[in-house]
C-alpha atoms as a PDB file:
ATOM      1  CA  UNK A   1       0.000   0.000   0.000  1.00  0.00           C
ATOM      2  CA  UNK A   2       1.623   3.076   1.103  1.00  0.00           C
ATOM      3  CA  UNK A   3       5.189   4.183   2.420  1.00  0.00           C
ATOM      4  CA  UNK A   4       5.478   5.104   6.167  1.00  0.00           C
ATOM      5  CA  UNK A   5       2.224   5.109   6.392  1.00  0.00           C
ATOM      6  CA  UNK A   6       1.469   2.755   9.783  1.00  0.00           C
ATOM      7  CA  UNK A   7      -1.926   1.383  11.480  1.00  0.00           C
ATOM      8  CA  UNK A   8      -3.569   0.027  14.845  1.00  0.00           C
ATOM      9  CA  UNK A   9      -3.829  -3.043  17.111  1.00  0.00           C
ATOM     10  CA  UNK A  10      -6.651  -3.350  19.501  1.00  0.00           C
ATOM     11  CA  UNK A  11      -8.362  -6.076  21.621  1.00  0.00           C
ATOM     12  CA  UNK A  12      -9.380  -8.487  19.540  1.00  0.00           C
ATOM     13  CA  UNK A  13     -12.185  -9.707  22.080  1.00  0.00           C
ATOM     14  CA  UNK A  14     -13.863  -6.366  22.037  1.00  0.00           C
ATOM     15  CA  UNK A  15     -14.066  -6.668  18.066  1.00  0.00           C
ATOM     16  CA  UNK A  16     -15.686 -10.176  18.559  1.00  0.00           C
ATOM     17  CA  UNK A  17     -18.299  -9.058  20.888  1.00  0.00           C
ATOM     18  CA  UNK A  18     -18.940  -5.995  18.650  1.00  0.00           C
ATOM     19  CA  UNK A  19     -19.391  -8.058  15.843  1.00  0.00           C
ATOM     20  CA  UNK A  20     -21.963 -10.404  17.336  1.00  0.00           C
ATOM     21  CA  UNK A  21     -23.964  -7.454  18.031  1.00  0.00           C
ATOM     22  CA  UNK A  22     -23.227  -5.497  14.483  1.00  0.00           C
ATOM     23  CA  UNK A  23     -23.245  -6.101  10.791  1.00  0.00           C
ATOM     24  CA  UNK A  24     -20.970  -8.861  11.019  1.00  0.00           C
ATOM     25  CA  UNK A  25     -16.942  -8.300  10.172  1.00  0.00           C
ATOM     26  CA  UNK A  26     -15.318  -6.746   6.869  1.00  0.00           C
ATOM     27  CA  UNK A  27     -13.659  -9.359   5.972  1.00  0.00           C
ATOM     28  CA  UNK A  28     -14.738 -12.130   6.704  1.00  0.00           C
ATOM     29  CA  UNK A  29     -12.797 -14.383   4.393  1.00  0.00           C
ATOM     30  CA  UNK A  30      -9.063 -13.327   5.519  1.00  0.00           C
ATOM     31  CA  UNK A  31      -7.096 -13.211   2.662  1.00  0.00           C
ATOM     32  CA  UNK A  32      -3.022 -11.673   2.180  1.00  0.00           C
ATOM     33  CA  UNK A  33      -1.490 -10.105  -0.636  1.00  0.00           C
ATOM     34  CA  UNK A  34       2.168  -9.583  -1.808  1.00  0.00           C
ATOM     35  CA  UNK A  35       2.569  -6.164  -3.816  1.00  0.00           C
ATOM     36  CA  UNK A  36       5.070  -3.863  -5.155  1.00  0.00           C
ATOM     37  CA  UNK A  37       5.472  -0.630  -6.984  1.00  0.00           C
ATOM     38  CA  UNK A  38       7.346   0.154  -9.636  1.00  0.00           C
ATOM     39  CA  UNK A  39       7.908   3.998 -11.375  1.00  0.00           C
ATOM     40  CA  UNK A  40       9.486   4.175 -14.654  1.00  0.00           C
ATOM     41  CA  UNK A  41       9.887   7.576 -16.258  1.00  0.00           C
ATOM     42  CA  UNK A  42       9.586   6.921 -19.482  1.00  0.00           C
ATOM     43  CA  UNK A  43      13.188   7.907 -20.497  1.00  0.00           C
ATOM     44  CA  UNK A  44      14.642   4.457 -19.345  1.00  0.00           C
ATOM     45  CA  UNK A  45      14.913   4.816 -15.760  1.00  0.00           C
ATOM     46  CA  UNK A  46      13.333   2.397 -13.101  1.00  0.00           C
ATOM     47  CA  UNK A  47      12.556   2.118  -9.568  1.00  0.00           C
ATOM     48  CA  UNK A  48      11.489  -1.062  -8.383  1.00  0.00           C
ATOM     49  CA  UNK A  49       9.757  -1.034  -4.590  1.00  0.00           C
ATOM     50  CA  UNK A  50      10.604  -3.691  -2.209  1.00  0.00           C
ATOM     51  CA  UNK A  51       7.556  -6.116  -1.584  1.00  0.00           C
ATOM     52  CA  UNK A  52       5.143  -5.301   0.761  1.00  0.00           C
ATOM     53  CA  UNK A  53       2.878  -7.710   2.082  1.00  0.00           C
ATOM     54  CA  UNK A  54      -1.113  -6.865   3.411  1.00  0.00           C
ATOM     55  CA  UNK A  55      -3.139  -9.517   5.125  1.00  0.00           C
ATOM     56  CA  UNK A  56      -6.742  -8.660   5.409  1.00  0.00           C
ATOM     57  CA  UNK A  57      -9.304  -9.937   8.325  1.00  0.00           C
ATOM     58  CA  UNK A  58     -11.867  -8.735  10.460  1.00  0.00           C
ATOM     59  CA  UNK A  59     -11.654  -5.021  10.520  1.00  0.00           C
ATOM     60  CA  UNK A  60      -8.098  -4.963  10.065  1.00  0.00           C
ATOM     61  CA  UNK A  61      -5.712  -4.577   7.139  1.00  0.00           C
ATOM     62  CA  UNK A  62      -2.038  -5.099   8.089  1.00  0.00           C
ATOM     63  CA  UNK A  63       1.014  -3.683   6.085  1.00  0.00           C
ATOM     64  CA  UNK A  64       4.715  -5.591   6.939  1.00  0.00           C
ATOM     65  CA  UNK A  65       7.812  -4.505   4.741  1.00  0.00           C
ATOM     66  CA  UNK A  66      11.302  -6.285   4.380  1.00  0.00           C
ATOM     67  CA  UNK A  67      12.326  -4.438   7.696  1.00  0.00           C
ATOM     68  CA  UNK A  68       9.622  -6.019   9.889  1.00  0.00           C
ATOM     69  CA  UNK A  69       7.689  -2.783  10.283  1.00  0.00           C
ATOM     70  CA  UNK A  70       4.189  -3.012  10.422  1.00  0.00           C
ATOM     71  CA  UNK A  71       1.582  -1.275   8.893  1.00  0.00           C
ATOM     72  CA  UNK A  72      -2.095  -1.786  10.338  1.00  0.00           C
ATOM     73  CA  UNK A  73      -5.490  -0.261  10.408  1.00  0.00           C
ATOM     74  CA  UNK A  74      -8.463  -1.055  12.346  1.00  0.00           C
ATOM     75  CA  UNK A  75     -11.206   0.418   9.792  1.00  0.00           C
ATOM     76  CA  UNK A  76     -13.909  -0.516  12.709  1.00  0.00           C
ATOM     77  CA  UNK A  77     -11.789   1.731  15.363  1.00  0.00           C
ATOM     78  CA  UNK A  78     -10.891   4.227  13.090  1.00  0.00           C
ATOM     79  CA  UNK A  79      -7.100   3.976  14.188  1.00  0.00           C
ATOM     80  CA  UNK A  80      -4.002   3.629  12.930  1.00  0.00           C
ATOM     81  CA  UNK A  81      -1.126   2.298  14.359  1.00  0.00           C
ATOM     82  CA  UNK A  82       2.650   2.381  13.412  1.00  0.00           C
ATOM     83  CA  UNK A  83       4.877  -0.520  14.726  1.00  0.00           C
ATOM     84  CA  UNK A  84       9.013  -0.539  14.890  1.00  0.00           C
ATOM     85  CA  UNK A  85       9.886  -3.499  16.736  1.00  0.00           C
ATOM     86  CA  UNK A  86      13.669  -2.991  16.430  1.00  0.00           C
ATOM     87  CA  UNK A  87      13.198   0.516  16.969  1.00  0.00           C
ATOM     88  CA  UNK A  88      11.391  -0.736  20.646  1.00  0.00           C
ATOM     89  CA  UNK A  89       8.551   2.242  19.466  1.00  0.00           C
ATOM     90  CA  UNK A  90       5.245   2.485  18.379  1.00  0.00           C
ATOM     91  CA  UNK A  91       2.536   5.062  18.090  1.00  0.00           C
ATOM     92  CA  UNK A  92      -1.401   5.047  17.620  1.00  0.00           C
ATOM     93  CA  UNK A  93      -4.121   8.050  15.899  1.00  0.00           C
ATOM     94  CA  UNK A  94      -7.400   8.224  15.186  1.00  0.00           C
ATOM     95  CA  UNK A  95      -8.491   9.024  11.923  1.00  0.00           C
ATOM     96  CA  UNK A  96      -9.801  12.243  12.689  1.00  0.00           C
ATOM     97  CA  UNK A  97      -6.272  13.527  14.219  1.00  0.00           C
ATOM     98  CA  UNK A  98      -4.187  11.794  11.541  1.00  0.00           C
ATOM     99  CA  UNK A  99      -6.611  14.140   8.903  1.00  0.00           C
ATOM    100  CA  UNK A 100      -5.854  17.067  11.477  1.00  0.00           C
ATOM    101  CA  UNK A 101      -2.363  16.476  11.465  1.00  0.00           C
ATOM    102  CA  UNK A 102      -2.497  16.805   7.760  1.00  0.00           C
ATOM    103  CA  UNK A 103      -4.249  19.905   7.492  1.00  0.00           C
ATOM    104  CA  UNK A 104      -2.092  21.226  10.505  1.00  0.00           C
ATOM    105  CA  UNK A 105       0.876  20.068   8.553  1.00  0.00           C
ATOM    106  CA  UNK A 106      -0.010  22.850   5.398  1.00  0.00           C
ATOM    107  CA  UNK A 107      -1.187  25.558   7.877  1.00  0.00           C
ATOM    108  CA  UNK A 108       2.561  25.296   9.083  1.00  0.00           C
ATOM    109  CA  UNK A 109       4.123  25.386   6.218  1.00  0.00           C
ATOM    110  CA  UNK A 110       1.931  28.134   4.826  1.00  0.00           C
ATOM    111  CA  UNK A 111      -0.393  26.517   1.912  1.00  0.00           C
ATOM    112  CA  UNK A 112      -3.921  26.414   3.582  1.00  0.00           C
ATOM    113  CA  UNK A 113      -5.268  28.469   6.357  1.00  0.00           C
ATOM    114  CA  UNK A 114      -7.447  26.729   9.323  1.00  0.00           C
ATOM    115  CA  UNK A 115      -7.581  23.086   8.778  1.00  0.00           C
ATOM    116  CA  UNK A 116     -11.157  21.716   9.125  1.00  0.00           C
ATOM    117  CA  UNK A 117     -12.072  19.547  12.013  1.00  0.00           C
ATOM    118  CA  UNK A 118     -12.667  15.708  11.615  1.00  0.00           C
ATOM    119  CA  UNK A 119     -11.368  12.904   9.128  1.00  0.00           C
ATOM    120  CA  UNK A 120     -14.476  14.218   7.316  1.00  0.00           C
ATOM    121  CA  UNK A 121     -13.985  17.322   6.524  1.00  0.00           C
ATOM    122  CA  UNK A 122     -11.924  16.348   3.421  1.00  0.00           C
ATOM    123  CA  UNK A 123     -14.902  14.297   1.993  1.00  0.00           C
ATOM    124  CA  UNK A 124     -17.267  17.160   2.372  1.00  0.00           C
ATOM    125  CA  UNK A 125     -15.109  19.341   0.251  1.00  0.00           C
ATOM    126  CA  UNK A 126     -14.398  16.712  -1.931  1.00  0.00           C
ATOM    127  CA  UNK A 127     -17.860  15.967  -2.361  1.00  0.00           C
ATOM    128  CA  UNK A 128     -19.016  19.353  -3.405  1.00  0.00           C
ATOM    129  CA  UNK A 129     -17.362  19.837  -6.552  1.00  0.00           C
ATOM    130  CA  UNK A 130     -16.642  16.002  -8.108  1.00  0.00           C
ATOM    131  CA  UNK A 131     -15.615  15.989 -11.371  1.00  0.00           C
ATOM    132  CA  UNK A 132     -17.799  13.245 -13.437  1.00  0.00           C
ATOM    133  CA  UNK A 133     -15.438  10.046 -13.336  1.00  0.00           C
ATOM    134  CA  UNK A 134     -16.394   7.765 -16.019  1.00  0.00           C
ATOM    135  CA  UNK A 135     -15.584   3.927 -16.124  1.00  0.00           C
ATOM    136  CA  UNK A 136     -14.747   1.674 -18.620  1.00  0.00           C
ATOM    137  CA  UNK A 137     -13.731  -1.689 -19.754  1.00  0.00           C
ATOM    138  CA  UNK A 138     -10.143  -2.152 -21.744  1.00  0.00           C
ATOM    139  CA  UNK A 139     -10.251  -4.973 -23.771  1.00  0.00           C
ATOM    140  CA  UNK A 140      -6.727  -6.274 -24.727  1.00  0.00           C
ATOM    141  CA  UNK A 141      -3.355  -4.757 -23.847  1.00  0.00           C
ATOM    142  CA  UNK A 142      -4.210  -1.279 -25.580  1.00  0.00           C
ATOM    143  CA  UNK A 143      -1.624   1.733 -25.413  1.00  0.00           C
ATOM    144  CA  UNK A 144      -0.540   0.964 -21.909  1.00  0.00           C
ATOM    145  CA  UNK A 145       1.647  -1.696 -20.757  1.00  0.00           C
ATOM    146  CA  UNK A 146       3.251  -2.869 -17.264  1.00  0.00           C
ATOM    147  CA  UNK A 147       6.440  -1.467 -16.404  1.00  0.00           C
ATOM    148  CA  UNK A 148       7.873  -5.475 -16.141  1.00  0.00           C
ATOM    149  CA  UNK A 149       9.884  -6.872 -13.502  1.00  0.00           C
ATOM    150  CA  UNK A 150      10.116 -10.283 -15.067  1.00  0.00           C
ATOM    151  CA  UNK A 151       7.307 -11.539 -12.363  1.00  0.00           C
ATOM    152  CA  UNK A 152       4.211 -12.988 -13.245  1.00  0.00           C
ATOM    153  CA  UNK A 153       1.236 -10.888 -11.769  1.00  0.00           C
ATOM    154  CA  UNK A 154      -2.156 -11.767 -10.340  1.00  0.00           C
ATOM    155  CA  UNK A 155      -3.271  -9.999 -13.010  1.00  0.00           C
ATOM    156  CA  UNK A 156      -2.243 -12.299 -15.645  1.00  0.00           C
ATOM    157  CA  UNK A 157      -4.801 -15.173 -14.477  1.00  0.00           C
ATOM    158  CA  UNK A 158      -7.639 -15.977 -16.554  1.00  0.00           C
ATOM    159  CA  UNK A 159     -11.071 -13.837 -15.223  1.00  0.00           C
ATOM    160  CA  UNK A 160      -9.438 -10.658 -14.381  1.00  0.00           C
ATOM    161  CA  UNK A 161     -11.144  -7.549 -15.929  1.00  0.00           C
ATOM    162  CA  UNK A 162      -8.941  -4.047 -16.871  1.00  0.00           C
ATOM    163  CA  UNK A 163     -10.806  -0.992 -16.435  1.00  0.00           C
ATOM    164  CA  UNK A 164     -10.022   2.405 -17.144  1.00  0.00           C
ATOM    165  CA  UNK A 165     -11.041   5.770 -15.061  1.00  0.00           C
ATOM    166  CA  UNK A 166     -11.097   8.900 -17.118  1.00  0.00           C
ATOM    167  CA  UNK A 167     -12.132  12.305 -16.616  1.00  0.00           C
ATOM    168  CA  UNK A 168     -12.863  14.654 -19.611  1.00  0.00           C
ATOM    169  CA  UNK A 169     -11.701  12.304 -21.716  1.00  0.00           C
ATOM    170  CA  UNK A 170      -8.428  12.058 -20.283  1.00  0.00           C
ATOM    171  CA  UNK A 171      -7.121   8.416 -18.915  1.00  0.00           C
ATOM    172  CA  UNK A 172      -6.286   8.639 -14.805  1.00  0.00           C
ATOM    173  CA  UNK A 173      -6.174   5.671 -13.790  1.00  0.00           C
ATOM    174  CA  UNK A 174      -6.038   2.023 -15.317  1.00  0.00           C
ATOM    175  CA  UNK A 175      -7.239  -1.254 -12.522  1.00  0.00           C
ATOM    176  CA  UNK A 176      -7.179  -4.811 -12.874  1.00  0.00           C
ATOM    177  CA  UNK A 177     -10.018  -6.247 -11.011  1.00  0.00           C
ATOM    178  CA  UNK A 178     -10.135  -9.993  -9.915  1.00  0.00           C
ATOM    179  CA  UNK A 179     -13.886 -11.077  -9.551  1.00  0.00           C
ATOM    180  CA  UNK A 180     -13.153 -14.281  -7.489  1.00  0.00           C
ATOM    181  CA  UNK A 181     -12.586 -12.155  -4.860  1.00  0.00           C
ATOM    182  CA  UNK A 182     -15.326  -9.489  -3.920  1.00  0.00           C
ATOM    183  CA  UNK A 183     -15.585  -7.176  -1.401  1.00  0.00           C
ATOM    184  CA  UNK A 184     -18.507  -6.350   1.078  1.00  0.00           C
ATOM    185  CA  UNK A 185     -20.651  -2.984   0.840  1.00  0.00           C
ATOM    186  CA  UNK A 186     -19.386  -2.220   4.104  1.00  0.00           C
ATOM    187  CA  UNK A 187     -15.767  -3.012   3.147  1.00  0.00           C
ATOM    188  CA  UNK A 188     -15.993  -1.206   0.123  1.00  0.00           C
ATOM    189  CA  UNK A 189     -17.445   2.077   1.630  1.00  0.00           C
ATOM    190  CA  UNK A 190     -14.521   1.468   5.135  1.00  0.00           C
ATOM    191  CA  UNK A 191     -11.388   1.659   2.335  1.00  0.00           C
ATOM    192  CA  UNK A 192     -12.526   4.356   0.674  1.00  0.00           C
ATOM    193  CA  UNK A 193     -12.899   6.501   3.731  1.00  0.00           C
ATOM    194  CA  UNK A 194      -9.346   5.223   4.629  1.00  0.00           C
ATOM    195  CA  UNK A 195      -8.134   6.070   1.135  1.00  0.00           C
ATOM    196  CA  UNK A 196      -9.932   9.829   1.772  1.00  0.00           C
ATOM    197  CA  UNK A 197      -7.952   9.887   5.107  1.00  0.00           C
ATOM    198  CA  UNK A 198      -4.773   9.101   3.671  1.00  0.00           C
ATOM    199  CA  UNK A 199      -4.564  11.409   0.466  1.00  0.00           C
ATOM    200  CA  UNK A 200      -4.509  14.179   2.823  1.00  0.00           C
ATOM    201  CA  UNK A 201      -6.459  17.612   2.746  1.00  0.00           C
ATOM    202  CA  UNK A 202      -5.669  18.839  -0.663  1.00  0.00           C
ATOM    203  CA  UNK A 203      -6.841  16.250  -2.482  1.00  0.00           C
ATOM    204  CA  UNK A 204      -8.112  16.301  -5.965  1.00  0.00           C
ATOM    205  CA  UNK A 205     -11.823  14.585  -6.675  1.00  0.00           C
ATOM    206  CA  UNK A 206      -9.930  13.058  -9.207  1.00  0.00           C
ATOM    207  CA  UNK A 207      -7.163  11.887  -7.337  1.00  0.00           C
ATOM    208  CA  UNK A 208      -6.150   8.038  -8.061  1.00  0.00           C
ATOM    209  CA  UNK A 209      -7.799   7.106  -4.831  1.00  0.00           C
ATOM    210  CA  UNK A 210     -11.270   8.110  -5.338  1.00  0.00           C
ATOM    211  CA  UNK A 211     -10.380   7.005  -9.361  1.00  0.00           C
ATOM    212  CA  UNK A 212      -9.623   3.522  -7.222  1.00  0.00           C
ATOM    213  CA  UNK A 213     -12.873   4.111  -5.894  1.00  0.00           C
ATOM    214  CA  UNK A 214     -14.623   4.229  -8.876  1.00  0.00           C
ATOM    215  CA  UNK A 215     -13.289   1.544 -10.276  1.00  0.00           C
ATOM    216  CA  UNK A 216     -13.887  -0.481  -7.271  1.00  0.00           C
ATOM    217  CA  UNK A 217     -17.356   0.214  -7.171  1.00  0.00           C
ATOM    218  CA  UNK A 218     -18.168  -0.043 -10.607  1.00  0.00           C
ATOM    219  CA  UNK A 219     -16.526  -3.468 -10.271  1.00  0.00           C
ATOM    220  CA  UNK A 220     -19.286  -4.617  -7.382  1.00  0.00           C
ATOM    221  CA  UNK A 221     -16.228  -4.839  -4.943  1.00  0.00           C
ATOM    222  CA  UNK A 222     -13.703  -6.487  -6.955  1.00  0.00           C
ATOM    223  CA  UNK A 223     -10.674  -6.835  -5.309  1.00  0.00           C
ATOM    224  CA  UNK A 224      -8.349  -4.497  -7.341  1.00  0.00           C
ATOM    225  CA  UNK A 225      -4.504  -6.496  -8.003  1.00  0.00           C
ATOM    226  CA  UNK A 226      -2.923  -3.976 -10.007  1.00  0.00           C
ATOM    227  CA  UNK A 227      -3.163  -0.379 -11.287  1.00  0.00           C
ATOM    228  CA  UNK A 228      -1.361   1.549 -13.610  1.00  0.00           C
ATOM    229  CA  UNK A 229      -1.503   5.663 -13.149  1.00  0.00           C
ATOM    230  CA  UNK A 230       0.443   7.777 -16.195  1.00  0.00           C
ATOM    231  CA  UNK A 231       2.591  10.915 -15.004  1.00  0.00           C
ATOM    232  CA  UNK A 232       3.163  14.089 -16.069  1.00  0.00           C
ATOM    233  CA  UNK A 233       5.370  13.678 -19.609  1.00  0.00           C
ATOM    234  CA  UNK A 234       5.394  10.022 -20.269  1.00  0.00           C
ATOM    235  CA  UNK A 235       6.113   8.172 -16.879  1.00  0.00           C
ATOM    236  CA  UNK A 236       3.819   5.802 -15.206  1.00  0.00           C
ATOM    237  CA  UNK A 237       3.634   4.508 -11.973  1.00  0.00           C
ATOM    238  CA  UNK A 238       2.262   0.573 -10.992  1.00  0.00           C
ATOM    239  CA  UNK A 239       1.031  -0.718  -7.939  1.00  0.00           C
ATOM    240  CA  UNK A 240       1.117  -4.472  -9.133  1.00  0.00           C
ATOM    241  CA  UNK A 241       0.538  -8.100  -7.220  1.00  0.00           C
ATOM    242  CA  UNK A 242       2.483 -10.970  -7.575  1.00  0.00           C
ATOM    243  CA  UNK A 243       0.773 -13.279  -4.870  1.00  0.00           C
ATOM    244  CA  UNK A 244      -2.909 -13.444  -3.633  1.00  0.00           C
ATOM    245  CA  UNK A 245      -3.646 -15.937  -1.285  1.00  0.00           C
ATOM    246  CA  UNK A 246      -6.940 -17.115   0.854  1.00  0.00           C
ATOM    247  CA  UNK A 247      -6.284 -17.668   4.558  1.00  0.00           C
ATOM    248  CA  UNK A 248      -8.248 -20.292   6.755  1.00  0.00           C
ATOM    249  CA  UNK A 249      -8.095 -17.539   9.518  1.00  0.00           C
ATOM    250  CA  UNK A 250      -6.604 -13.774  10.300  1.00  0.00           C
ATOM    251  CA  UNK A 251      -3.269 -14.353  12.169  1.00  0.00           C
ATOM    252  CA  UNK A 252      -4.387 -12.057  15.222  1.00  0.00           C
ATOM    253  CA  UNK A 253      -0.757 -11.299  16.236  1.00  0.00           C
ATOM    254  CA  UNK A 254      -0.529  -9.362  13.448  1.00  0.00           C
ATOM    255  CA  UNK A 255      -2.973  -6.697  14.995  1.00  0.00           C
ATOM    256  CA  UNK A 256      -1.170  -7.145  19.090  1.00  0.00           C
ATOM    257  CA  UNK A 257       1.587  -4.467  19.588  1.00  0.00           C
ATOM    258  CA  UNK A 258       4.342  -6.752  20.896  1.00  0.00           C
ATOM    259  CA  UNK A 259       5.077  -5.928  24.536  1.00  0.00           C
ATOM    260  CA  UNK A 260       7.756  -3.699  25.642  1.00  0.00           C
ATOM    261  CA  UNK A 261       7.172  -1.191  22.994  1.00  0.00           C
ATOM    262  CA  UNK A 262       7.725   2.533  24.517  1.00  0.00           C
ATOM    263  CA  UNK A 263       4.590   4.370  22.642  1.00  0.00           C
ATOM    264  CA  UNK A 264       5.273   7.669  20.374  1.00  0.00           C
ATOM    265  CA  UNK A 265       3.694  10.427  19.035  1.00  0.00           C
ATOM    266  CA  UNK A 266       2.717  10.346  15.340  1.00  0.00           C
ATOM    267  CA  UNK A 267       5.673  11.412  13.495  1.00  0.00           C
ATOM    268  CA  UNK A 268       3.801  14.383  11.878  1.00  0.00           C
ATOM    269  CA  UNK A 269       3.642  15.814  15.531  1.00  0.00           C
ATOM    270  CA  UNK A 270       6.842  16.428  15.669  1.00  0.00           C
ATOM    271  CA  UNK A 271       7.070  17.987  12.780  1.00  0.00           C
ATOM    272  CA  UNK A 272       3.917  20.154  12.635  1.00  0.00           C
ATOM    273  CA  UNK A 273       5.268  21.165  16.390  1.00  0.00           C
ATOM    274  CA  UNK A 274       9.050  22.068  14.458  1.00  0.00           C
ATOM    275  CA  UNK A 275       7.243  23.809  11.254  1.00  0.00           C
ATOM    276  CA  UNK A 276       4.730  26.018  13.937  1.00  0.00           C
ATOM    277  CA  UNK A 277       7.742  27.267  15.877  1.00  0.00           C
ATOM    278  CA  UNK A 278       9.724  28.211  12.940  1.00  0.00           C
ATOM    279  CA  UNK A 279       7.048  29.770  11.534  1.00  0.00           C
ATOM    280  CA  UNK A 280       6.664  32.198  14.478  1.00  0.00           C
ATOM    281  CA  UNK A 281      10.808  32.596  15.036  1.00  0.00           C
ATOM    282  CA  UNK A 282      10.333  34.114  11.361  1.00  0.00           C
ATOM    283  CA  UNK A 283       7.132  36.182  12.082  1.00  0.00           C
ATOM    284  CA  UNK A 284       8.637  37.611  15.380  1.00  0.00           C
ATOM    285  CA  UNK A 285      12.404  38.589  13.445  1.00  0.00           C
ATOM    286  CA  UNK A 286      10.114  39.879  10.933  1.00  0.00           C
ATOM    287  CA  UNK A 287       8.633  42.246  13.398  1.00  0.00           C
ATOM    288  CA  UNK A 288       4.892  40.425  13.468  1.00  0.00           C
ATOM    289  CA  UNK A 289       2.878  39.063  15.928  1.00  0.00           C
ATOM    290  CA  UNK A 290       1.079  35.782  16.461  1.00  0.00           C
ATOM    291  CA  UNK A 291      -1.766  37.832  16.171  1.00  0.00           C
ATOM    292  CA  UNK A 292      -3.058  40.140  13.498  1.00  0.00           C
ATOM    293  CA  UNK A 293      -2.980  43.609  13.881  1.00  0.00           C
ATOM    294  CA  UNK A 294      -0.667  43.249  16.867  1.00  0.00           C
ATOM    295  CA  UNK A 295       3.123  44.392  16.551  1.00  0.00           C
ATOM    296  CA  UNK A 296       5.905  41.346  18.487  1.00  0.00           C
ATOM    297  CA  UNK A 297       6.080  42.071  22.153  1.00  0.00           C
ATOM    298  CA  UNK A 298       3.304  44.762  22.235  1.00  0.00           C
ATOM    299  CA  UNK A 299       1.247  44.506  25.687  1.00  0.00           C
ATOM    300  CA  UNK A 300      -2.282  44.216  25.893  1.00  0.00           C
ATOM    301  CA  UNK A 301      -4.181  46.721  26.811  1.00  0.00           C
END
């Protein structure tokens, strides 16, 4: 999925009780799949991302890389959770402050003004000026191909449908969908508000996760095992999987922060905190106040 991005652990007995009372869990067929991106810019030049490996179950979708960090979210909790076991740290947000965070994060550096309160702020703003997405089935290879690592890909198995999200006329987004494997309303509508969450607050309404979105739910749920985004000039970027496999049940470790972990703040904490103070060391040299109107150091009256 995505790079230092990290998600939560919680009691796994309070998710069973919830669940005997509720809808039932998002997915309930645990499955895990082995990705990796690759980004070729069109003049020759390759990057190949190591393989990253999510197991879904339950509420929970859990990111582990190479290093043996741990991505997880708890869709159900709304958290996320970043684990670093040979670091000895971990941390844990909520949605809604991981979206605040963000917006916080461009206040500081001086791109937006107030950020909006709640994870669903975004989506409101989003939702009030969407561009018409329109979806479609490729037939064939057509005028895009894989940036190849000499792997075979999910995608290559017979049943898998390409689609294509456009805007305008313009292609944003290509997704191979595997029907054998189909997600729940409830799932479908839980990773798209995750997918909101992560692309932060400036986020276009075309933006390849609510393209992803499209696709998905054009598809019925159809779990999605590659894409294929074009860049500016004549790069493209590939999210593509190698390895999809059904589990007979969700290894719950993966969602238990080991013990002995000293807990964190979010990363972006730190560095909203850094950003803000800088930003008023230059406004006080500068001869301003953290208040408008109001020269540095003048009393009150």
């Amino acid at each position: 999925m995505l790079r230092g991005r990290t998600l939560i652990a919680c009691a796994l007995m309070a998710t069973a009780a919830a669940a005997q009372t509720g809808p039932g869990p998002l997915f309930p067929e645990p499955f895990r799949v082995t990705h990796h991106l690759v980004q070729d810019d069109g003049e020759g030049s390759r990057f190949v991302g190591e393989p990253v490996v999510d197991t879904y179950g339950g509420s929970w979708i859990v990111s582990q890389r190479p290093d043996g960090s741990r991505l997880i979210v708890d869709l159900d909790r709304r958290e996320l959770t970043g684990i670093e076991k040979d670091k000895g740290i971990y941390w844990t947000v909520s949605f809604d402050r991981f979206a605040e965070l963000q917006g916080l994060l461009r206040a500081a550096q001086g791109l937006a003004g107030e950020p909006e309160k709640g994870a669903d702020a975004p989506e409101r703003r989003a939702a009030a000026a969407q561009p018409e997405l329109v979806v479609t089935e490729v037939k064939g290879d057509g005028d895009r191909r894989a940036a190849r690592t000499g792997e075979a890909s999910v995608a290559d198995k017979a049943g898998v449908r390409r689609l294509r999200v456009s805007r305008d006329g313009a292609s944003l987004l290509d997704v191979w969908v595997d029907p054998s494997l189909r997600l729940n309303a409830a799932a479908v509508g839980a990773m798209s508000s995750l997918e909101t969450v992560l692309a932060g607050p400036d986020r276009d309404a075309a933006s390849p996760g609510r393209s992803l979105a499209a696709a998905r739910a054009h598809a019925l749920g159809a779990f999605a095992v590659r894409t294929l985004r074009p860049l500016a000039g004549a790069g493209q970027v590939e999210d593509v999987a190698t390895q999809l496999d059904r589990l007979e049940r969700f290894p719950s470790d993966l969602a238990e922060i080991p013990e002995g972990l000293r807990r964190v703040p979010h990363p972006l904490e730190a560095v909203v905190r850094f950003l803000a103070d800088e930003r008023e060391r230059d406004r006080a040299m500068s001869g301003l106040s953290d208040r408008p109107g109001r020269p540095a150091g003048s009393e009150q009256p």
